[in-house]
Protein backbone atom coordinates (compact mmCIF):
# COMPACT_ATOMS: atom_id res chain seq x y z
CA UNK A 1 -7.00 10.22 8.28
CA UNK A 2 -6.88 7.69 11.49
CA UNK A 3 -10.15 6.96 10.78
CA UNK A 4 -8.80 5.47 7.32
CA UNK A 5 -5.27 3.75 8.81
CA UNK A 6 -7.73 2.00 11.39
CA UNK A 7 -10.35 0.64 9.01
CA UNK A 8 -7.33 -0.63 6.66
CA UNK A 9 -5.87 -2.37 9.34
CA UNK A 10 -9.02 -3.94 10.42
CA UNK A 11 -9.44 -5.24 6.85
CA UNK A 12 -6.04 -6.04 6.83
CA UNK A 13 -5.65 -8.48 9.89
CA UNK A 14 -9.12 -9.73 9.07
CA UNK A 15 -7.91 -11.18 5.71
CA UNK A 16 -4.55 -12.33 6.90
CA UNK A 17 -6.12 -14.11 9.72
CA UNK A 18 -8.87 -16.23 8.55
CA UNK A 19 -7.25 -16.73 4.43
CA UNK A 20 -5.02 -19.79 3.73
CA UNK A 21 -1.41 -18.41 1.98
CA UNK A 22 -1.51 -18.91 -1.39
CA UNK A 23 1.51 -18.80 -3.96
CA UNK A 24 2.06 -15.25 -5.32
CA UNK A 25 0.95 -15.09 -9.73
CA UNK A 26 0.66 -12.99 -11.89
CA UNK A 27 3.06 -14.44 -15.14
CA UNK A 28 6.14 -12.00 -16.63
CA UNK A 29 8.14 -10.85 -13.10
CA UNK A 30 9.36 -14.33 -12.79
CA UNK A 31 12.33 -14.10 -10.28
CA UNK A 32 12.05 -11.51 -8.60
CA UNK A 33 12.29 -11.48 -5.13
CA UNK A 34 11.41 -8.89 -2.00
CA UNK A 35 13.06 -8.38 1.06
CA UNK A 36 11.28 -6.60 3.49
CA UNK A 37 13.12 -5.72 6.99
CA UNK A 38 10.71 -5.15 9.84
CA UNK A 39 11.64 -2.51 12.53
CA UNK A 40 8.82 -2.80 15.25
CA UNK A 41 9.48 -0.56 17.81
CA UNK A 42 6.70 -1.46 20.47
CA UNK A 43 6.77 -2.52 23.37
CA UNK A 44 6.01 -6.34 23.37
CA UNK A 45 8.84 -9.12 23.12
CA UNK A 46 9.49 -10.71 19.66
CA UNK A 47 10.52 -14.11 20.05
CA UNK A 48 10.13 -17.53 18.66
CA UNK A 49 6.90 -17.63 20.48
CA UNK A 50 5.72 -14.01 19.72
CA UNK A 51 6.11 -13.38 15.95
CA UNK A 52 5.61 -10.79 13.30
CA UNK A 53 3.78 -11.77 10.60
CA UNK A 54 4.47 -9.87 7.11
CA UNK A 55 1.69 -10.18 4.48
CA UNK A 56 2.78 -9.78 0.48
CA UNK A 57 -0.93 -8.25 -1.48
CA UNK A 58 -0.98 -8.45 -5.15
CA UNK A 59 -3.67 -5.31 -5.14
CA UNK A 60 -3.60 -2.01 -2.81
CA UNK A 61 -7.74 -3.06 -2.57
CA UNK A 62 -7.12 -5.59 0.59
CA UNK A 63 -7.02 -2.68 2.33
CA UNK A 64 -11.07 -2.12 1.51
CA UNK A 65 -11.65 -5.83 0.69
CA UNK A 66 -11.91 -9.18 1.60
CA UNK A 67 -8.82 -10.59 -0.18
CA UNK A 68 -6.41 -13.57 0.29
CA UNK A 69 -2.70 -12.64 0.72
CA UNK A 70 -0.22 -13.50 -1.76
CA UNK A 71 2.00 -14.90 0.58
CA UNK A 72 2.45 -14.97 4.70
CA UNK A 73 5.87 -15.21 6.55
CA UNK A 74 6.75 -14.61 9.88
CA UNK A 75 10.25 -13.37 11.56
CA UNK A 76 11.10 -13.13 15.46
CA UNK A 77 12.96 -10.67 15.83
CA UNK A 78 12.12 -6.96 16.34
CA UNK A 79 14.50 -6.00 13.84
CA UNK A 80 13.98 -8.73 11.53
CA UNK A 81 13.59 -9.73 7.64
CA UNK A 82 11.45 -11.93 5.51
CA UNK A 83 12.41 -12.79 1.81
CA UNK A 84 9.46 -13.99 -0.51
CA UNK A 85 11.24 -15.76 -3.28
CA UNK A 86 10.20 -15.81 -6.71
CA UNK A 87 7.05 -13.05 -6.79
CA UNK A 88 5.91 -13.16 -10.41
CA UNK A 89 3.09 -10.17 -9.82
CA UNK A 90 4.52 -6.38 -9.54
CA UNK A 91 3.35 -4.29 -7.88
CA UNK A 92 2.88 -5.53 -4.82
CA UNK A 93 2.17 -4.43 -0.87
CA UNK A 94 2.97 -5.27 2.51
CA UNK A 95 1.02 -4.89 5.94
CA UNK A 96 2.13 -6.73 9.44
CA UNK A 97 0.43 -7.89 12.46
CA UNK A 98 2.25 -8.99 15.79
CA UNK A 99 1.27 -11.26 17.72
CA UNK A 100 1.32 -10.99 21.64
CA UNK A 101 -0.28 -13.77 22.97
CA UNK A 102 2.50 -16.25 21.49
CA UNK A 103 -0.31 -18.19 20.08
CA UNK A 104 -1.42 -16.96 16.86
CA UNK A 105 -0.73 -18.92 13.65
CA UNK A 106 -2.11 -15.89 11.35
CA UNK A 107 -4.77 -19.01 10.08
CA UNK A 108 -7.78 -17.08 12.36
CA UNK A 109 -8.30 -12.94 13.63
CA UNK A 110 -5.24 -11.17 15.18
CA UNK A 111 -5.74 -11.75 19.16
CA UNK A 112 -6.43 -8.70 21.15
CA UNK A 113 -3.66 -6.93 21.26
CA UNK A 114 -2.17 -7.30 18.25
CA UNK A 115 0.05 -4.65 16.85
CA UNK A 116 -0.69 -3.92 13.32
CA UNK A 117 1.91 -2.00 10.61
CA UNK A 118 1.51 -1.01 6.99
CA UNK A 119 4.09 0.01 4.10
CA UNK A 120 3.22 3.24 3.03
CA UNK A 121 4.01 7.07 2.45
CA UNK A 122 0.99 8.11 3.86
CA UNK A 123 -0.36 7.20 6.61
CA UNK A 124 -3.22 4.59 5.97
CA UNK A 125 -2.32 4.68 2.18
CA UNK A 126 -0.51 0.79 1.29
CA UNK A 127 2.36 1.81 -0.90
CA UNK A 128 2.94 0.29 -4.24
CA UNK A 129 6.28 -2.01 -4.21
CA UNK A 130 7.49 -1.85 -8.00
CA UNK A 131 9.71 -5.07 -8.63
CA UNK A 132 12.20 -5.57 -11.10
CA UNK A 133 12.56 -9.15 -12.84
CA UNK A 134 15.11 -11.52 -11.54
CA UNK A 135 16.00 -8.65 -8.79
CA UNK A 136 15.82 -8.54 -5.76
CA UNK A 137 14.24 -5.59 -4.03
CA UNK A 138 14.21 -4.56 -0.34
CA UNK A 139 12.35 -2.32 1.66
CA UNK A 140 11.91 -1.05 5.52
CA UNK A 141 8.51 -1.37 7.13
CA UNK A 142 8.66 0.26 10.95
CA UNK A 143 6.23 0.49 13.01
CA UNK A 144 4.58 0.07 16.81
CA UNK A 145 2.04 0.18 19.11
CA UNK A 146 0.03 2.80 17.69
CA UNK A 147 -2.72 0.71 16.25
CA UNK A 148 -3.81 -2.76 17.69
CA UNK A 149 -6.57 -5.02 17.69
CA UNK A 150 -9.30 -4.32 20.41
CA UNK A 151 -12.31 -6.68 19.98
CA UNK A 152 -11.78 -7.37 16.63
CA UNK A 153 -11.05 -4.16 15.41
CA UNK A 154 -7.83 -2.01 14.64
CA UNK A 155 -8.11 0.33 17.60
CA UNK A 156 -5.84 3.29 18.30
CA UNK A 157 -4.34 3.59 20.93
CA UNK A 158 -4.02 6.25 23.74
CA UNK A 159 -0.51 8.07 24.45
């Protein structure tokens, strides 16, 4: 089962990193809008400088494909939230990637180091986010340290 969270989080900060943001669309949810509150609970600072970026995926297939994300936004805070406004496609999914080196732009690969989250039940499973038109719908995503980038690749760490 680690084997699987890694390989979806190498897929996942692979894609975020080197895919331009494009609008979310898929026509008939028109208005509806997700809130996701991030809880990371690791042990770098989150800062202007040192974001979290939260990635919106219109299919739970990024995690075994090359895919662009619906939409990227970033927070600084540890205990932050990100709004995407007006997501026409239901359902949708979620991942995160921090970045430690105060650097990253999510526009090329996580840097070493990289914390990387996912919003799911199961461990290494993305979630399905079902959205309701012109609602808004919010969700936690928490997570840490656990799995980061090492080399390119979602690594897990040691504890």
């Amino acid at each position: 089962m680690k084997a699987n969270v890694f390989a979806i989080c190498v897929v996942v900060c692979g894609v975020l990193s080197v895919s331009p943001c494009i609008s979310v669309g898929q026509e008939g949810n028109a208005g509806s809008k997700l809130e996701v509150h991030v809880k990371y609970s690791g042990t770098g600072p989150v800062d202007d400088k040192h974001k979290i970026y939260v990635a919106l995926w219109d299919s739970p297939d990024f995690a075994n494909k090359d895919m662009v994300p619906s939409a990227v936004q970033a927070t600084s805070s540890k205990d932050g939230t990100v709004t995407f406004d007006d997501v026409t496609k239901t359902p949708v999914y979620v991942s995160t990637a921090y970045d430690p080196s105060g650097q990253w732009d999510a526009q090329s690969a996580p840097p070493d180091g990289s914390s990387l989250g996912l919003y799911g039940k199961t461990p290494g499973t993305p979630a399905p986010i079902d959205l309701k038109r012109g609602r808004k719908t919010a969700i936690d995503l928490a997570f840490d340290d656990s799995v980061k980038m090492k080399g390119g690749k979602a690594t897990p760490q040691q504890r």
